[in-house]
N, C-alpha and C. Protein backbone atom coordinates (compact mmCIF):
# COMPACT_ATOMS: atom_id res chain seq x y z
N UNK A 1 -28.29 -15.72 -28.79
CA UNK A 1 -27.26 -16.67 -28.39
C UNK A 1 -25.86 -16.08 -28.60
N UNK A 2 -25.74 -15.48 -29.77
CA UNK A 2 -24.68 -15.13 -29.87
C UNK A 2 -24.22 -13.69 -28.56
N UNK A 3 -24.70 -13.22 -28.76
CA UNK A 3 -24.61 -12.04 -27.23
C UNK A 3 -24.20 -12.54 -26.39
N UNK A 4 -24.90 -13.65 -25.76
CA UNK A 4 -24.53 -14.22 -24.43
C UNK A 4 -23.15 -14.83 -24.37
N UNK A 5 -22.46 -15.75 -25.86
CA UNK A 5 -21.47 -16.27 -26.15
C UNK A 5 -20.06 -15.13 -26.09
N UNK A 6 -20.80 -14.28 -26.45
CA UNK A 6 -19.97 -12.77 -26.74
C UNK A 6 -19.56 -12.52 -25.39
N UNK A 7 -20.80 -12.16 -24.05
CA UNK A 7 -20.33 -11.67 -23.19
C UNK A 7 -19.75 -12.88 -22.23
N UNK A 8 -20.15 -14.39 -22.32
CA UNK A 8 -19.02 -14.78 -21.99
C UNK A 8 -17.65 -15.25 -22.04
N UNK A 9 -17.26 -14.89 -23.48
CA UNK A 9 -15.92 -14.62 -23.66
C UNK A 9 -14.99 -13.48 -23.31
N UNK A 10 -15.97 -12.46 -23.20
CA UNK A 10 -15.57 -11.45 -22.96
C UNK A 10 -15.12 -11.42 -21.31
N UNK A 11 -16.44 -12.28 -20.21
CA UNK A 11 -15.76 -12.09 -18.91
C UNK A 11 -14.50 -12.95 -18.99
N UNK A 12 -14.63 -14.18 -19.48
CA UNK A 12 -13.82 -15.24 -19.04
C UNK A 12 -12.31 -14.48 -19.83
N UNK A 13 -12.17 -13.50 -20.72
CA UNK A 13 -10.97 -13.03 -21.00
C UNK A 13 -10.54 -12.24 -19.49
N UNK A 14 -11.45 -11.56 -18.74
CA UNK A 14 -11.25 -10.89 -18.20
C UNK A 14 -10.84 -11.06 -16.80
N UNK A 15 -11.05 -12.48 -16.09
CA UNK A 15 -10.84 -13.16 -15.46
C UNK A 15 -9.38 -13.01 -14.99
N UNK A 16 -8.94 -14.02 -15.52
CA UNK A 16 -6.60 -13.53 -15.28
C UNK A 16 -6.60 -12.44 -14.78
N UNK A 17 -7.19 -11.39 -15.68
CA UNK A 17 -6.17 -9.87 -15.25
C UNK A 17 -6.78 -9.83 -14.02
N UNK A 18 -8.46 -9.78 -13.86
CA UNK A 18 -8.84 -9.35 -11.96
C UNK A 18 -8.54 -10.14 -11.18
N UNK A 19 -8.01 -11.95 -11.52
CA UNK A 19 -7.34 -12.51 -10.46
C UNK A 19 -5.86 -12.13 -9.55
N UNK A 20 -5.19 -11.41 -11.02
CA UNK A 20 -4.03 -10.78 -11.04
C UNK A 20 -3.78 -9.31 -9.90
N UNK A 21 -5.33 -8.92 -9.77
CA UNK A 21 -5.10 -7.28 -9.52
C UNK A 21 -5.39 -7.94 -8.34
N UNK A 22 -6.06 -8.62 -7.80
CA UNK A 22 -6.58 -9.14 -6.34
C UNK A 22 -5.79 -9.70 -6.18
N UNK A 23 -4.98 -10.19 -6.20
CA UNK A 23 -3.88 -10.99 -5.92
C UNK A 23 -2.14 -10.01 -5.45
N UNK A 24 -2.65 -8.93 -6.03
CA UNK A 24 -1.28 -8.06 -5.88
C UNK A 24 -1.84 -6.99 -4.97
N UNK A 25 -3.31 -6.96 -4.81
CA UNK A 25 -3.98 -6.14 -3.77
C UNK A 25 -3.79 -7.13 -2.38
N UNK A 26 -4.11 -8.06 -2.18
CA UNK A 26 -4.09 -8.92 -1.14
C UNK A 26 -2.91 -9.63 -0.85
N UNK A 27 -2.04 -9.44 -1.04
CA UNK A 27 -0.92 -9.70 -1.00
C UNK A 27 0.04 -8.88 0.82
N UNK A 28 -0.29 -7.71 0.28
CA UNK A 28 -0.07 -7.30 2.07
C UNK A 28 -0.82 -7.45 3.07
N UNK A 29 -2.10 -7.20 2.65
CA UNK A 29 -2.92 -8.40 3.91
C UNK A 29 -2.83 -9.44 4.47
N UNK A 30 -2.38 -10.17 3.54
CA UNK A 30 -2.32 -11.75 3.57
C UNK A 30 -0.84 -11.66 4.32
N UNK A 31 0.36 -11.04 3.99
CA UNK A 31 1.84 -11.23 4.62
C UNK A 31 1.66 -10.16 6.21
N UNK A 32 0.66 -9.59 6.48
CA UNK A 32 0.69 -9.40 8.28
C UNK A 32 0.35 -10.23 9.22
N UNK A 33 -0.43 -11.76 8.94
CA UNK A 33 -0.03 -12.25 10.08
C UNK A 33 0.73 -13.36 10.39
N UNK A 34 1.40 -13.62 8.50
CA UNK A 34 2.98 -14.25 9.68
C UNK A 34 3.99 -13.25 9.70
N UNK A 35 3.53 -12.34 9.77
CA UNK A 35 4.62 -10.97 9.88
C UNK A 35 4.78 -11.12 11.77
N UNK A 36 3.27 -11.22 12.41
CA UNK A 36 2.90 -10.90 13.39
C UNK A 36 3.58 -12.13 14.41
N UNK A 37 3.65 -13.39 13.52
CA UNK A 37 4.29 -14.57 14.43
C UNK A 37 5.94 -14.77 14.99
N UNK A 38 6.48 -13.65 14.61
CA UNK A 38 7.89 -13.79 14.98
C UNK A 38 7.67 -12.26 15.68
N UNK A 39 8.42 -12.39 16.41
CA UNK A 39 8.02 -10.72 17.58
C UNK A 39 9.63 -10.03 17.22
N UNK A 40 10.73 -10.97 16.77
CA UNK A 40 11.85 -9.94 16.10
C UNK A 40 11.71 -9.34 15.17
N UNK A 41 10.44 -9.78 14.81
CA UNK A 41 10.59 -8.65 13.02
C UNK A 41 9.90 -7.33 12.91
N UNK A 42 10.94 -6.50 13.03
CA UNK A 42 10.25 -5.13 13.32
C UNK A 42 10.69 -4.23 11.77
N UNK A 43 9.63 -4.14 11.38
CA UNK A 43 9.91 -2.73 10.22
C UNK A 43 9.43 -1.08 10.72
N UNK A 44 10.78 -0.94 10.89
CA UNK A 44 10.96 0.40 11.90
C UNK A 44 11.82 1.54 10.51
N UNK A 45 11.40 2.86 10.71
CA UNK A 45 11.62 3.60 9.75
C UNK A 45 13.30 4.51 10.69
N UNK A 46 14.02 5.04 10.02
CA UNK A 46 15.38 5.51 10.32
C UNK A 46 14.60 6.52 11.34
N UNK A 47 15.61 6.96 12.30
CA UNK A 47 15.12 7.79 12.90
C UNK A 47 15.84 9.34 12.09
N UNK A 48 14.13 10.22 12.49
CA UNK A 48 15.16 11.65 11.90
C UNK A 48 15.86 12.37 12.63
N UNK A 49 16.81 12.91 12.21
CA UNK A 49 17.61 14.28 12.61
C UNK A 49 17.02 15.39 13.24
N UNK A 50 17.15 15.55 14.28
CA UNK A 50 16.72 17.10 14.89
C UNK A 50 17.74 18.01 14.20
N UNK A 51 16.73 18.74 13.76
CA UNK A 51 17.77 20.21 13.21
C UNK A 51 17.68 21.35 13.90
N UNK A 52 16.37 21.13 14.25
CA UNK A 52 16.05 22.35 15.18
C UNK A 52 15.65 23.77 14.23
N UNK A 53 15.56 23.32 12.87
CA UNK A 53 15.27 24.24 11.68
C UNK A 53 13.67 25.36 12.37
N UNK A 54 12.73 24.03 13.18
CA UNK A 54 11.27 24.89 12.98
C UNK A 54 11.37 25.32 14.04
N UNK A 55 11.91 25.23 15.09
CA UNK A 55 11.53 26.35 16.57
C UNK A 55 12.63 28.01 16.06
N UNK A 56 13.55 27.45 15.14
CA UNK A 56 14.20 29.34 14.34
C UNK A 56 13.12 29.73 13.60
N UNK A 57 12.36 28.97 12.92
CA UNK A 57 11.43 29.52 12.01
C UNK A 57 10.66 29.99 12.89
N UNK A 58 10.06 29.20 13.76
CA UNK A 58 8.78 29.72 14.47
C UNK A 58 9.34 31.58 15.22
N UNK A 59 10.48 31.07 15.81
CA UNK A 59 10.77 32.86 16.23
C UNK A 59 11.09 33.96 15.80
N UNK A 60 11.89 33.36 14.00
CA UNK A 60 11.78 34.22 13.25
C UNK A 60 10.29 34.88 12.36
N UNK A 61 9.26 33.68 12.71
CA UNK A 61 8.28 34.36 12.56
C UNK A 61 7.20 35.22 13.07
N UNK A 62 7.50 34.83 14.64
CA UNK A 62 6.82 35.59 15.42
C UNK A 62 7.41 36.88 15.38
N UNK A 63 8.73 37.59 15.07
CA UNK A 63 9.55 38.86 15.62
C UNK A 63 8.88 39.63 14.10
N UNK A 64 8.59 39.01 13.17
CA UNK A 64 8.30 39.48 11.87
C UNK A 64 7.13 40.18 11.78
């Protein structure tokens, strides 16, 4: 009896924290589809800079 008392104190401690971790895991799942209900909301990343750094590399590596 006592074992069983043991291990269910032991889950029911344990409970909170995995509601906690599922809850901060599901959390971006759960915010894409009213992400999806407004068609202005765009999370768009900066655009990059052409440097033009890798087509010099590439010919300085081919002449090498």
């Amino acid at each position: 009896m006592n074992r069983i008392a043991a291990n269910t104190l032991e889950t029911l401690r344990l409970l909170p924290r995995a509601a906690l971790i599922l809850m901060v895991l599901a959390a971006p799942v759960l915010a894409v589809p009213s992400m999806r209900t407004d068609v202005g909301a765009t999370i768009d990343a900066p655009a990059m800079k052409k440097s033009g750094v890798g087509f010099v590399l590439l010919v300085s590596l081919r002449r090498g």
